[in-house]
Protein backbone atom coordinates (compact mmCIF):
# COMPACT_ATOMS: atom_id res chain seq x y z
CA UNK A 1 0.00 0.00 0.00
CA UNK A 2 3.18 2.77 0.38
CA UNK A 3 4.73 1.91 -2.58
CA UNK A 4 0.78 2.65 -4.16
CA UNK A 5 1.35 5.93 -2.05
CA UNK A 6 4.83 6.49 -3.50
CA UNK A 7 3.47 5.99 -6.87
CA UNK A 8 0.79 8.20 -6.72
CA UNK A 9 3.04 11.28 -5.12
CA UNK A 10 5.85 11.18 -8.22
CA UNK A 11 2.95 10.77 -10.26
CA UNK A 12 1.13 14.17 -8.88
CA UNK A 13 4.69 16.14 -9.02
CA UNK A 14 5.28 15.65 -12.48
CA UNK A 15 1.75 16.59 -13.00
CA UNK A 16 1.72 19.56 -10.85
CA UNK A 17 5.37 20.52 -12.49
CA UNK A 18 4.36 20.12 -16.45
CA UNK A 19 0.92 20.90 -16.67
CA UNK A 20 0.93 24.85 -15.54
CA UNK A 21 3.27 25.52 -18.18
CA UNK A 22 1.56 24.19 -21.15
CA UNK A 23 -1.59 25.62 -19.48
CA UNK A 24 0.33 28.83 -19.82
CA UNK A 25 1.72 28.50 -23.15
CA UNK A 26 -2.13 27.32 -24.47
CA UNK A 27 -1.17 23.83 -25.87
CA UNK A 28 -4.18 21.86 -24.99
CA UNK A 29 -3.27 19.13 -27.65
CA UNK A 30 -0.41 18.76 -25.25
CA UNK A 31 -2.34 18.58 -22.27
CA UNK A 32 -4.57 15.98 -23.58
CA UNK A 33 -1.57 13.50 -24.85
CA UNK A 34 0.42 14.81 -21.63
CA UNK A 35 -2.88 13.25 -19.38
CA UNK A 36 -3.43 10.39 -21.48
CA UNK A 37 0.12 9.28 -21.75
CA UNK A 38 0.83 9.78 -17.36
CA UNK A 39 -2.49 7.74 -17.02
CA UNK A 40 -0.92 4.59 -18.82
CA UNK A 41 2.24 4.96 -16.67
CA UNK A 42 0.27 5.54 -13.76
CA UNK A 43 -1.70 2.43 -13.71
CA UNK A 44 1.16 0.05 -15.26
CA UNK A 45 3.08 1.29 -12.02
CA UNK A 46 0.39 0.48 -9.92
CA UNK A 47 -0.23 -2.86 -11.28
CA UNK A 48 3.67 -3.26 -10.67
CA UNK A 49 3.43 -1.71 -7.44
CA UNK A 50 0.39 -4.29 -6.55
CA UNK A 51 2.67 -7.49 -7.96
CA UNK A 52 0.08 -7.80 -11.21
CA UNK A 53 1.59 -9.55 -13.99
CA UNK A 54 1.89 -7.05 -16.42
CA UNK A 55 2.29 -8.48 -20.36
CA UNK A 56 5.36 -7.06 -21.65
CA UNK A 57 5.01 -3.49 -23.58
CA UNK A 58 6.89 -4.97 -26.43
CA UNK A 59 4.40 -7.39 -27.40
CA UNK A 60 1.18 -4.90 -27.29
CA UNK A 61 3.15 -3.11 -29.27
CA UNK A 62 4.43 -6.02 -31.80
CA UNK A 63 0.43 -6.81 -31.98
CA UNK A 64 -0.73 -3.14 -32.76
CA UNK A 65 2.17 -2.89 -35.44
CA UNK A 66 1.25 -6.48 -37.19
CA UNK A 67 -1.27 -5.26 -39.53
CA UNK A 68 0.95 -2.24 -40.54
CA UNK A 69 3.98 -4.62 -41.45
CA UNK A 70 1.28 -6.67 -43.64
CA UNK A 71 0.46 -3.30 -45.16
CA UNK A 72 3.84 -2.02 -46.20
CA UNK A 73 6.11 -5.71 -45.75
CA UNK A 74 9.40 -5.71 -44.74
């Protein structure tokens, strides 16, 4: 449960350190992909931080690039 703690502070300091400046400079494209992108981190750390087996990133992404490689071959 403290490393979940742990997780979730780093987590809110790297929101609370990025986010005002793009808010500033008026990227909300940024914002978006800056939320959506800490979100995935956030809960593959948790699930790490809870000792979930977490499939390896590689082969998500070997799965979402299949069809692509069929598209354009090697």
């Amino acid at each position: 449960m403290l490393s979940a703690l742990g997780v979730t502070v780093v987590f809110l300091i790297i929101i609370f350190m990025e986010v005002p400046g793009l808010i500033k400079q008026k990227k909300t494209k940024e914002v978006v992909v800056f939320f959506i992108l800490i979100a995935i981190g956030y809960v593959l750390n948790l699930l790490v931080a809870f000792n979930v087996t977490v499939t390896s990133t590689n082969k998500i992404i070997e799965m979402l690039l299949k069809p692509v490689e069929k598209i354009w071959g090697k």
